[in-house]
C-alpha atoms as a PDB file:
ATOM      1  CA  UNK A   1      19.593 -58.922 199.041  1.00  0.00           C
ATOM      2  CA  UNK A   2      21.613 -60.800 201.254  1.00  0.00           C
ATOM      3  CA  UNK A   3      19.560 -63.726 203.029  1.00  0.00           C
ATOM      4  CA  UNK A   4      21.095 -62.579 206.269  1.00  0.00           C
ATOM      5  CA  UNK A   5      19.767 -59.440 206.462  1.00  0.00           C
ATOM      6  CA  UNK A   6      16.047 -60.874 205.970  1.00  0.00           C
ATOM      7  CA  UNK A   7      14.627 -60.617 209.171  1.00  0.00           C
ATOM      8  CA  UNK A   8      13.290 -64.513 209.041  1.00  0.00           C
ATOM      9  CA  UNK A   9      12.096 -64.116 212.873  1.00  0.00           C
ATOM     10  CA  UNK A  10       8.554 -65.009 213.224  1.00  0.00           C
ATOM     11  CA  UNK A  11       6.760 -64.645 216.295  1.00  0.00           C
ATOM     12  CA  UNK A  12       3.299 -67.382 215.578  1.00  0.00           C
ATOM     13  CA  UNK A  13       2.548 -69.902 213.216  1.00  0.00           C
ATOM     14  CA  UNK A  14      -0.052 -67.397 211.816  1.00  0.00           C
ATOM     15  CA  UNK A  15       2.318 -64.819 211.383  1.00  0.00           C
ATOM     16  CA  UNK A  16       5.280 -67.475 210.391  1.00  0.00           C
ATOM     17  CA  UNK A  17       3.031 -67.344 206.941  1.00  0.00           C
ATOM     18  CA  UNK A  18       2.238 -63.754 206.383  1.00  0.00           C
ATOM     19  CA  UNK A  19       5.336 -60.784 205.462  1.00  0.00           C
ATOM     20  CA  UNK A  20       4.340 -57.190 204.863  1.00  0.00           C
ATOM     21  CA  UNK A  21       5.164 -54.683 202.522  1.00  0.00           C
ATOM     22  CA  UNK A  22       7.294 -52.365 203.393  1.00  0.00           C
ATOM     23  CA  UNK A  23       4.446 -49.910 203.785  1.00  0.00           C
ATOM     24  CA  UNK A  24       2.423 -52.119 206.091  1.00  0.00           C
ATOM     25  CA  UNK A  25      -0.644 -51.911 204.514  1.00  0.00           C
ATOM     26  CA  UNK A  26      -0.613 -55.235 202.412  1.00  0.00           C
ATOM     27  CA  UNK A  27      -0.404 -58.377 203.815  1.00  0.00           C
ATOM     28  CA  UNK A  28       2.114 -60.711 201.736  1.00  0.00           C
ATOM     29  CA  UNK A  29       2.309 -63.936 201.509  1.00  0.00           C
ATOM     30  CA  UNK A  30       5.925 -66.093 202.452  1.00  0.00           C
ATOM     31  CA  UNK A  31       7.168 -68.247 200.350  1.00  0.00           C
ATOM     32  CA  UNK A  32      10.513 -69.757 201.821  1.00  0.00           C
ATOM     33  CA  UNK A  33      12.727 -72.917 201.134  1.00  0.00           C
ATOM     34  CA  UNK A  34      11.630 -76.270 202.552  1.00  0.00           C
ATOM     35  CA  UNK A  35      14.394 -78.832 202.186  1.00  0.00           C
ATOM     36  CA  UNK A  36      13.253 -82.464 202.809  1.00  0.00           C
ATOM     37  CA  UNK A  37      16.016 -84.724 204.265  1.00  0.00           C
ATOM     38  CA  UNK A  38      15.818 -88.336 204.028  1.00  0.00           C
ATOM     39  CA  UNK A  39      18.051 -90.695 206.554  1.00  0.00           C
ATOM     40  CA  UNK A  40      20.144 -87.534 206.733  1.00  0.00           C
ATOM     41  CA  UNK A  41      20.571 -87.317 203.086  1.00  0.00           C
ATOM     42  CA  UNK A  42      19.441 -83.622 201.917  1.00  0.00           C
ATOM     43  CA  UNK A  43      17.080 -84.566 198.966  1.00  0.00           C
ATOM     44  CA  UNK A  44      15.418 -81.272 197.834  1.00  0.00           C
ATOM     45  CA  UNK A  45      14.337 -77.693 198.437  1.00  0.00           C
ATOM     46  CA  UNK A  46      10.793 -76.895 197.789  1.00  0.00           C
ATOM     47  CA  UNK A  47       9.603 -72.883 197.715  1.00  0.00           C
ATOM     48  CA  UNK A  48       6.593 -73.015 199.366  1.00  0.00           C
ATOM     49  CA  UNK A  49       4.692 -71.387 202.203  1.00  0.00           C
ATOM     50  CA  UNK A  50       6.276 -72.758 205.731  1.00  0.00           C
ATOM     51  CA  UNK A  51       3.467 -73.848 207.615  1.00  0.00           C
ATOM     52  CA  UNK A  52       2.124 -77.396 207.869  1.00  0.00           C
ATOM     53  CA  UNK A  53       5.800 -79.000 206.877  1.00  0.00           C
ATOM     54  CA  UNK A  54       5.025 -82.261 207.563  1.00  0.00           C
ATOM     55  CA  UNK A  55       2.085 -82.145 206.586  1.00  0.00           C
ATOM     56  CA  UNK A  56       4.198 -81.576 202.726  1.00  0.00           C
ATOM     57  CA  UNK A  57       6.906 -83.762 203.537  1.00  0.00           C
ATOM     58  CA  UNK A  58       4.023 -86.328 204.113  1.00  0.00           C
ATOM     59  CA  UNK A  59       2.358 -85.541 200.729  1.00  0.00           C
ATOM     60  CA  UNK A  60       5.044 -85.300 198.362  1.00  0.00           C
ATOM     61  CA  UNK A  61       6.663 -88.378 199.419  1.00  0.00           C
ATOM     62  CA  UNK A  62       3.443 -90.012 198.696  1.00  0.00           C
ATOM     63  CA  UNK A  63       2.773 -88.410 195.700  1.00  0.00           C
ATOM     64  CA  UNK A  64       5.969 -89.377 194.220  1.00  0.00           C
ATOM     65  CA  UNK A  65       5.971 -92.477 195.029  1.00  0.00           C
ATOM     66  CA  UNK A  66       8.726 -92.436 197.596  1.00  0.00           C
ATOM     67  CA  UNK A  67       6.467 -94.870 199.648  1.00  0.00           C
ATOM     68  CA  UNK A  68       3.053 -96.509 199.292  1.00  0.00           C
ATOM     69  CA  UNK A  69       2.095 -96.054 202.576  1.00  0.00           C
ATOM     70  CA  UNK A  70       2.404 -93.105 205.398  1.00  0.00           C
ATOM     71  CA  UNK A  71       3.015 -95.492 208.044  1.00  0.00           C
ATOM     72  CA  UNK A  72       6.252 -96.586 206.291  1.00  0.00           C
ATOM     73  CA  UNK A  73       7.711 -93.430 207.728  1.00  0.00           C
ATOM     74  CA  UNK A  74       9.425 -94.065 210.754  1.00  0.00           C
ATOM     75  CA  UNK A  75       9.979 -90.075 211.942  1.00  0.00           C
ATOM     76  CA  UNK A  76       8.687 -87.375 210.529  1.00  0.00           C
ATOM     77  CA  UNK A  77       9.920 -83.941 211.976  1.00  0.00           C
ATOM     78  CA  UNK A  78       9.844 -79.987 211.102  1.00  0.00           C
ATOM     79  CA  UNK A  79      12.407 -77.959 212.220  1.00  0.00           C
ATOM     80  CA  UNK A  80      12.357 -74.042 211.681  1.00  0.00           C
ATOM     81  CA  UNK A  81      15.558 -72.852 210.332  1.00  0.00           C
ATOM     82  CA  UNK A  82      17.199 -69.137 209.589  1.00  0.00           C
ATOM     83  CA  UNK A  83      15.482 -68.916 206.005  1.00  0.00           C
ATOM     84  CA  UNK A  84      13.193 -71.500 206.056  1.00  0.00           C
ATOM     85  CA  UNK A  85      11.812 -75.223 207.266  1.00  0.00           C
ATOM     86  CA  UNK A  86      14.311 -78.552 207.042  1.00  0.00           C
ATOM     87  CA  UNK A  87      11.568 -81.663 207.457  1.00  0.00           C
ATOM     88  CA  UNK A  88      13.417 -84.667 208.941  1.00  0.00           C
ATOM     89  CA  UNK A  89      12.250 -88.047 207.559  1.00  0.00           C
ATOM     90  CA  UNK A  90      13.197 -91.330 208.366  1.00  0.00           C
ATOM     91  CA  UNK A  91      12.418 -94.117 205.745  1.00  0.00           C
ATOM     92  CA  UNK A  92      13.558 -98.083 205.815  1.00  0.00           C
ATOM     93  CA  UNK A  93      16.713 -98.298 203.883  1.00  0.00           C
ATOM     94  CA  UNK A  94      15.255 -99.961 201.158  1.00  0.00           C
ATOM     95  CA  UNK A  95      13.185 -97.315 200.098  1.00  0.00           C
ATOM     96  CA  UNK A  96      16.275 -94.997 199.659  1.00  0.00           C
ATOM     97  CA  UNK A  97      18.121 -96.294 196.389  1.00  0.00           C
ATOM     98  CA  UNK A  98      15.151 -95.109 194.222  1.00  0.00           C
ATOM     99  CA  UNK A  99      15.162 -91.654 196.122  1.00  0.00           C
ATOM    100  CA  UNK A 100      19.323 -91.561 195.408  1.00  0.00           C
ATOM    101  CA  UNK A 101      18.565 -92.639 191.973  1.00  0.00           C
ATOM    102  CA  UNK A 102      16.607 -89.224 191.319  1.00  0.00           C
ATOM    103  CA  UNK A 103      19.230 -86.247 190.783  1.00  0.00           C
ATOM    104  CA  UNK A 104      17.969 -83.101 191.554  1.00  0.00           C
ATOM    105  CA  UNK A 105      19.323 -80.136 191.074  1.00  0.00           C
ATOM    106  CA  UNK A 106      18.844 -76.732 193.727  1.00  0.00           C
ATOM    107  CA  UNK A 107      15.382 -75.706 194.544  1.00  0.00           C
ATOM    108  CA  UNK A 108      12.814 -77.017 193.004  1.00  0.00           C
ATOM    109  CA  UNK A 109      10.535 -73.617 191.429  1.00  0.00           C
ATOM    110  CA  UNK A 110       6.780 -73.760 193.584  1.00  0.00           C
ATOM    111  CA  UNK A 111       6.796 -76.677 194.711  1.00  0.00           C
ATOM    112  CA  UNK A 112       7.366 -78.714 191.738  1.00  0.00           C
ATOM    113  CA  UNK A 113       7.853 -82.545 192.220  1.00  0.00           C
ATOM    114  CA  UNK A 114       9.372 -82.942 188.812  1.00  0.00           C
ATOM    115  CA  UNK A 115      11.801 -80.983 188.077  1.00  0.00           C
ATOM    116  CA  UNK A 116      15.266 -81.859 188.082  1.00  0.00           C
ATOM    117  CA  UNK A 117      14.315 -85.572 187.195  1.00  0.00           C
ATOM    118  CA  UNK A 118      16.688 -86.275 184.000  1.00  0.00           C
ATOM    119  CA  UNK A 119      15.054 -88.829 182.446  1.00  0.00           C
ATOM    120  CA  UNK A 120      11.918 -88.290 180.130  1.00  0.00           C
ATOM    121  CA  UNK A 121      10.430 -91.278 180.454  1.00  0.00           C
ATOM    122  CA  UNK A 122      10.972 -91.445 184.151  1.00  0.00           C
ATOM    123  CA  UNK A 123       9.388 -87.646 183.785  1.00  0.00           C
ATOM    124  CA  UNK A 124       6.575 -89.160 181.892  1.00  0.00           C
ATOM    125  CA  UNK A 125       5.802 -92.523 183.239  1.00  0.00           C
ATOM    126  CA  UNK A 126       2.039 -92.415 184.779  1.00  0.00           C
ATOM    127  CA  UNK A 127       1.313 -94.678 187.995  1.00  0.00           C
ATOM    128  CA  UNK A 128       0.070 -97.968 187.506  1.00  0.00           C
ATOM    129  CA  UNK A 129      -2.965 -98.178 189.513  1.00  0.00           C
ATOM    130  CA  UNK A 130      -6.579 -98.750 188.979  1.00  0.00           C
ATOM    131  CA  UNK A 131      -8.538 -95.333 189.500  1.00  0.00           C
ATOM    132  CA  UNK A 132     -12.340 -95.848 191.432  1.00  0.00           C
ATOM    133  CA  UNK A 133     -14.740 -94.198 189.745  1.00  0.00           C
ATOM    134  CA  UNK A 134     -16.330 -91.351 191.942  1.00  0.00           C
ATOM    135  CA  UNK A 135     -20.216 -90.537 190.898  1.00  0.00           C
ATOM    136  CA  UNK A 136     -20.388 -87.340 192.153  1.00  0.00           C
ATOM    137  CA  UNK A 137     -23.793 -85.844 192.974  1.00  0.00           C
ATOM    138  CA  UNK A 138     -25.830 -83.138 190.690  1.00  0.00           C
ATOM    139  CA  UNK A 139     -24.648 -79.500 192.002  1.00  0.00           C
ATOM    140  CA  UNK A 140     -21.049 -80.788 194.156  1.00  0.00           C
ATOM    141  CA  UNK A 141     -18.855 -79.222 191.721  1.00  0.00           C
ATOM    142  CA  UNK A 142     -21.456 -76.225 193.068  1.00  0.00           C
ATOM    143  CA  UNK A 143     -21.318 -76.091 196.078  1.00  0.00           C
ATOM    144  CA  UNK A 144     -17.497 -77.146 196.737  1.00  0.00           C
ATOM    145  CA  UNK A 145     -17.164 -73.671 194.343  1.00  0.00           C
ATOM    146  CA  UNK A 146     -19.619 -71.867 196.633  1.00  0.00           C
ATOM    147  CA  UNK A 147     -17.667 -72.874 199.930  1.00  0.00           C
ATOM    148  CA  UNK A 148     -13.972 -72.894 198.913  1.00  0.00           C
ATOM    149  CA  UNK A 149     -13.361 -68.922 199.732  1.00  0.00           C
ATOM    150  CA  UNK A 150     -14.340 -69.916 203.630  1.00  0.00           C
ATOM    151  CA  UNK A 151     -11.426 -72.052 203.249  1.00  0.00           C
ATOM    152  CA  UNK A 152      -9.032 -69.860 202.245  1.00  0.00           C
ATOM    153  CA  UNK A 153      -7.898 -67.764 204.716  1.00  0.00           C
ATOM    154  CA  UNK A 154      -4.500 -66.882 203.890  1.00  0.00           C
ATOM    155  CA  UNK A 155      -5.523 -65.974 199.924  1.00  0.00           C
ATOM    156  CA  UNK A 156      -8.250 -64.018 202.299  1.00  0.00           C
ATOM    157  CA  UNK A 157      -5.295 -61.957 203.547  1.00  0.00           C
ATOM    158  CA  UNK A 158      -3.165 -62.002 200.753  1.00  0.00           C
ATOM    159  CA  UNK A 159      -4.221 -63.105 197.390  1.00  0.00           C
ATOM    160  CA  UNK A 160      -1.149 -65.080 196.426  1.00  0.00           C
ATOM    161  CA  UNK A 161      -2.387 -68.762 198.342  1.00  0.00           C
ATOM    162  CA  UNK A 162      -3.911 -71.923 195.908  1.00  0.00           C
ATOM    163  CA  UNK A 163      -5.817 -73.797 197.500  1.00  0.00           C
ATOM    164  CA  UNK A 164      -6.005 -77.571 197.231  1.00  0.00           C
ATOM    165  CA  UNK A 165      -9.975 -79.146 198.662  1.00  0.00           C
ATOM    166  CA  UNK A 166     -10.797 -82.420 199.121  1.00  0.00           C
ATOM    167  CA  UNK A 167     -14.704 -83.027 198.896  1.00  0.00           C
ATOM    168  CA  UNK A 168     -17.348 -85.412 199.272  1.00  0.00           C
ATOM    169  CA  UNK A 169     -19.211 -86.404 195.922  1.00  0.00           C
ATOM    170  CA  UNK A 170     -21.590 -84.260 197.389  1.00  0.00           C
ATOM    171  CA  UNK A 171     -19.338 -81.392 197.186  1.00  0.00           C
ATOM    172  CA  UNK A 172     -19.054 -80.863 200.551  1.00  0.00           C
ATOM    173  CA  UNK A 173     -15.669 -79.648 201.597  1.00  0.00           C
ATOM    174  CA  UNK A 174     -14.285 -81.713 203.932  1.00  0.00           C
ATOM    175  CA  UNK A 175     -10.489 -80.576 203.952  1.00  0.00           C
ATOM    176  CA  UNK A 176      -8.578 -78.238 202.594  1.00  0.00           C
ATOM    177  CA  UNK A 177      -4.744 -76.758 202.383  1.00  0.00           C
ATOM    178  CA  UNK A 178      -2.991 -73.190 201.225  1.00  0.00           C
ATOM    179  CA  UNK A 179       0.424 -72.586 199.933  1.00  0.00           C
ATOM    180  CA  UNK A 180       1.882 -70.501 197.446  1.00  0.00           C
ATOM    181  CA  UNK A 181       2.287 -72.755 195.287  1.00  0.00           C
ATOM    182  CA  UNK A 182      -0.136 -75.220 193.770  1.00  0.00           C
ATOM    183  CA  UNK A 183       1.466 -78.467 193.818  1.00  0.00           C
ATOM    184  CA  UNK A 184       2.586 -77.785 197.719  1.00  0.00           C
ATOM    185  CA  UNK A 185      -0.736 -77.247 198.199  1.00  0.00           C
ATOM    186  CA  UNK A 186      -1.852 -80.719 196.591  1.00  0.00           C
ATOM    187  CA  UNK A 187       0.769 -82.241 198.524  1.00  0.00           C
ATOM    188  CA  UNK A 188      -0.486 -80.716 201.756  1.00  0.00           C
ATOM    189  CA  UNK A 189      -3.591 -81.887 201.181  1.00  0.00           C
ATOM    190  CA  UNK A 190      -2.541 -85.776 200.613  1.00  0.00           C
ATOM    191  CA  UNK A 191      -0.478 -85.129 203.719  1.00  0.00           C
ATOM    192  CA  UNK A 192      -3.629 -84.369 205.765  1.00  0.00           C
ATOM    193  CA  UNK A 193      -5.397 -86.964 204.107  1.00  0.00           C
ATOM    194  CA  UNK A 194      -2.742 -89.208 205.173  1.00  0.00           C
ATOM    195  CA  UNK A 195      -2.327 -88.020 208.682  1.00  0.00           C
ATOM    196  CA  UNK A 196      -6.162 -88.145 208.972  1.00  0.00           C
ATOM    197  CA  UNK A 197      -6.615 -91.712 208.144  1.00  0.00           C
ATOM    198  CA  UNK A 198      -8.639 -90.523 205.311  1.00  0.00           C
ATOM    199  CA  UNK A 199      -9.391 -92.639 201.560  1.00  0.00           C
ATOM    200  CA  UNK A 200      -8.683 -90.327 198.856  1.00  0.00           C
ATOM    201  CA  UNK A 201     -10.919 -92.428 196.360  1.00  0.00           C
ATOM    202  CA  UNK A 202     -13.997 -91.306 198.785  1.00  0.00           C
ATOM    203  CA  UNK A 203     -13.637 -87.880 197.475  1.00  0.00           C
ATOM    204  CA  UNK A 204     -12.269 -85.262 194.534  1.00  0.00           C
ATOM    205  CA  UNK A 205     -10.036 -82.853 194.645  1.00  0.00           C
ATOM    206  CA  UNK A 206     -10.678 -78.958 193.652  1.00  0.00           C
ATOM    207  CA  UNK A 207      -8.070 -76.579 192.999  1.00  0.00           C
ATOM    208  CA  UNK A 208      -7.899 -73.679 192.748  1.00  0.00           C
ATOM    209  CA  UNK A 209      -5.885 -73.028 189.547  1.00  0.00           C
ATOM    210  CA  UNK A 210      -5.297 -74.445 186.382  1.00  0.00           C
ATOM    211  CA  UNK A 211      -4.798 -78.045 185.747  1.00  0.00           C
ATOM    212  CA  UNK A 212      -0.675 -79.305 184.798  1.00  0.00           C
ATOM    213  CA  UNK A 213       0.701 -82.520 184.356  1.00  0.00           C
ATOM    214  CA  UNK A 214       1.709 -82.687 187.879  1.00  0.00           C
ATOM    215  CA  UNK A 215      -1.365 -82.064 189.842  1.00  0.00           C
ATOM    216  CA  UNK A 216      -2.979 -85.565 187.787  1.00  0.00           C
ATOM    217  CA  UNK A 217       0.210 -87.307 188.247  1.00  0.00           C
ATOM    218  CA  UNK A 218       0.097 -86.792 191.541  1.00  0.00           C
ATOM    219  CA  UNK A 219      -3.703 -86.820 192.364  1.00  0.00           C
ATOM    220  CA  UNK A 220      -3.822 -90.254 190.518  1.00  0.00           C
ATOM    221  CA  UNK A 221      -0.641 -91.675 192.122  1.00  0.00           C
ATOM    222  CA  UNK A 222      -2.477 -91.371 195.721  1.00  0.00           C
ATOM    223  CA  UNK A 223      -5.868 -92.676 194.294  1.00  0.00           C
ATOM    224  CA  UNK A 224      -7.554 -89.413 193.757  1.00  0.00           C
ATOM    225  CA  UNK A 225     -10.585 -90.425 191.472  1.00  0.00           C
ATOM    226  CA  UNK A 226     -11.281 -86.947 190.216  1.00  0.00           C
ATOM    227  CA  UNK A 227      -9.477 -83.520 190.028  1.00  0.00           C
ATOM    228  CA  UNK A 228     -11.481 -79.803 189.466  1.00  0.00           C
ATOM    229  CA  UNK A 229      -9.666 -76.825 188.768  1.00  0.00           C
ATOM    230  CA  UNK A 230     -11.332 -73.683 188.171  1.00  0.00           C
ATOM    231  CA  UNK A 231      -8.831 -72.797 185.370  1.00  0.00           C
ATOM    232  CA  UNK A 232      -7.999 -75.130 182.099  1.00  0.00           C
ATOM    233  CA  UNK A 233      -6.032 -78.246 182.009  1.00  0.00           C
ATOM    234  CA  UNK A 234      -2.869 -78.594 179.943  1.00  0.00           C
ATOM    235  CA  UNK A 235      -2.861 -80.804 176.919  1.00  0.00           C
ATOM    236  CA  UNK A 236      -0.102 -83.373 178.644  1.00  0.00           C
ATOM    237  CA  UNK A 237      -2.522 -83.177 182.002  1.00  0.00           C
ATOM    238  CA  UNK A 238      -5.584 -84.494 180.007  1.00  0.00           C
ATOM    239  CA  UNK A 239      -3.570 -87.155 178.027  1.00  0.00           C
ATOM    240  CA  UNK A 240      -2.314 -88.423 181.411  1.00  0.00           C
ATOM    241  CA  UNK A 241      -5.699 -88.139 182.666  1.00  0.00           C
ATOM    242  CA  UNK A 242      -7.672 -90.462 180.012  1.00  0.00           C
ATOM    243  CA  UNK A 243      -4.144 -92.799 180.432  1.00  0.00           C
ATOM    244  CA  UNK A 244      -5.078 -93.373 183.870  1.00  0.00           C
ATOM    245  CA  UNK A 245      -8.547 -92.946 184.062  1.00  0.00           C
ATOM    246  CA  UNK A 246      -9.036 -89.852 186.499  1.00  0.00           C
ATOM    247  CA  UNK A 247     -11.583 -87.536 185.808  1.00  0.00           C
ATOM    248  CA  UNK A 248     -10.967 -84.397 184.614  1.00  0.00           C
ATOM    249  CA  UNK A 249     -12.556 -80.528 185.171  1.00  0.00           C
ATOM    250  CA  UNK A 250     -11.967 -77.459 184.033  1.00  0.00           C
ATOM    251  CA  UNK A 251     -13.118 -74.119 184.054  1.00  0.00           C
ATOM    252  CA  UNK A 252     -15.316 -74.382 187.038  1.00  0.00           C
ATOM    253  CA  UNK A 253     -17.171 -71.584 187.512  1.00  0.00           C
ATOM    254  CA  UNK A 254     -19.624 -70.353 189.059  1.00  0.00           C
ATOM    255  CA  UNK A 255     -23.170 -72.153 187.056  1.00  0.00           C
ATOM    256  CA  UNK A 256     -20.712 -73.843 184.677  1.00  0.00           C
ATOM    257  CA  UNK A 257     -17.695 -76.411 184.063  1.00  0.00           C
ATOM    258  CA  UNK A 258     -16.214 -78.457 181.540  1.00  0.00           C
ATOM    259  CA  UNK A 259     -15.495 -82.470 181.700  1.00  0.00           C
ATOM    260  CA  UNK A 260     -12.426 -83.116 179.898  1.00  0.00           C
ATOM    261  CA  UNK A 261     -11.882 -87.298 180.712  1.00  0.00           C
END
């Protein structure tokens, strides 16, 4: 199908993240390029869901270590487009060679922070800071479990969103983002965190898929002391974990879960 003939019109932000089947009876869930551009400079095209763009921008330029802090953004702007959301960021000059260094190639596949990045060892290389270590409370993987669905209203309407929550050691939820795609909706999450003068190392993060190499690299780049998913981590994403001293679940269920570092 030709992009033009996609009807991309959207009349409301809630809306803006829902299609429909051509039957009407299933809501479906939009995934849609995001392209970041820095100082003018077109860096990359995420596929993600298009709401809270800035919120993503935010996130992902964090959690790649783009910057070390949010307020080193100067402007920070979504603009709808035909097929999708261009996020306008402005960044001091100096942080722009590493960003140039990085070749990228097209869109990068849900979200993913990685790809396109040539080097292995640049690939592979782990941040280098000093995790906090989060005690979290009897029951607060629990309970985060127990709330999460209340948080999820677009996988409400769907099925297709991950969710990303951040939580108190007591497992209370106290944010949370959606997207199609995991990793956006980690980045989302560190966006709001960001935008909501929050400290990640106050909290853990639950998601609500499997564990990759990505969501530790970026959960520990932003100071995330801990990182749930209710599916199981990869191999690489529990090396990287022990490397940098995040803690690591899996398979949390309901009554059960499994420490892996």
């Amino acid at each position: 199908m030709n992009p033009a003939d996609i009807d991309w019109a959207r009349p409301s932000p809630e809306a803006f993240a829902l299609g429909h089947s051509p039957g009407g009876s299933d809501a479906l869930i939009e995934e849609t390029p995001v392209t970041l551009v820095f100082n003018d400079e077109v860096a990359l095209t995420l596929m993600a869901t298009p709401l809270q763009g800035e919120e993503l921008a935010l996130g992902f330029t964090l959690s790649e270590g783009l910057i070390e802090r949010a307020d080193e953004i100067q402007e920070l702007h979504a603009l709808p487009t035909g097929a999708g959301l261009s996020v306008l960021i402005s960044l001091p000059e100096a942080r722009m060679a590493p960003l140039r260094a990085r070749r990228r190639f097209g869109a990068a596949p849900g979200g993913c922070g990685l790809c396109g990045i040539e080097d292995q060892q640049t690939l592979l290389a782990l941040p280098e800071r000093a995790l906090t270590t989060l005690a979290l409370e009897d029951g607060a993987i629990a309970r985060a479990l127990q709330a999460l669905p209340a948080h999820q209203p677009l996988n409400a309407a769907t099925g297709g969103a991950h969710a990303a929550a951040w939580c108190s050691a007591a497992g209370e939820i106290l944010l949370a983002t959606e997207d199609v795609s995991r990793h956006c909706a980690l980045d989302k999450l560190i966006g709001l965190l960001a935008r909501t003068h929050q400290d990640p190392a106050q909290g853990f993060v639950l998601m609500s898929s499997r564990a990759s190499f990505e969501l530790v690299h970026k959960a520990a780049r932003v100071g995330l002391p801990a990182l749930v998913a209710i599916s199981a981590p990869t191999a690489l994403a529990l090396r990287a974990a022990q490397a940098c001293g995040l803690a690591l679940y899996g398979f949390a269920r309901e009554g059960r879960h499994t420490r892996y570092a």
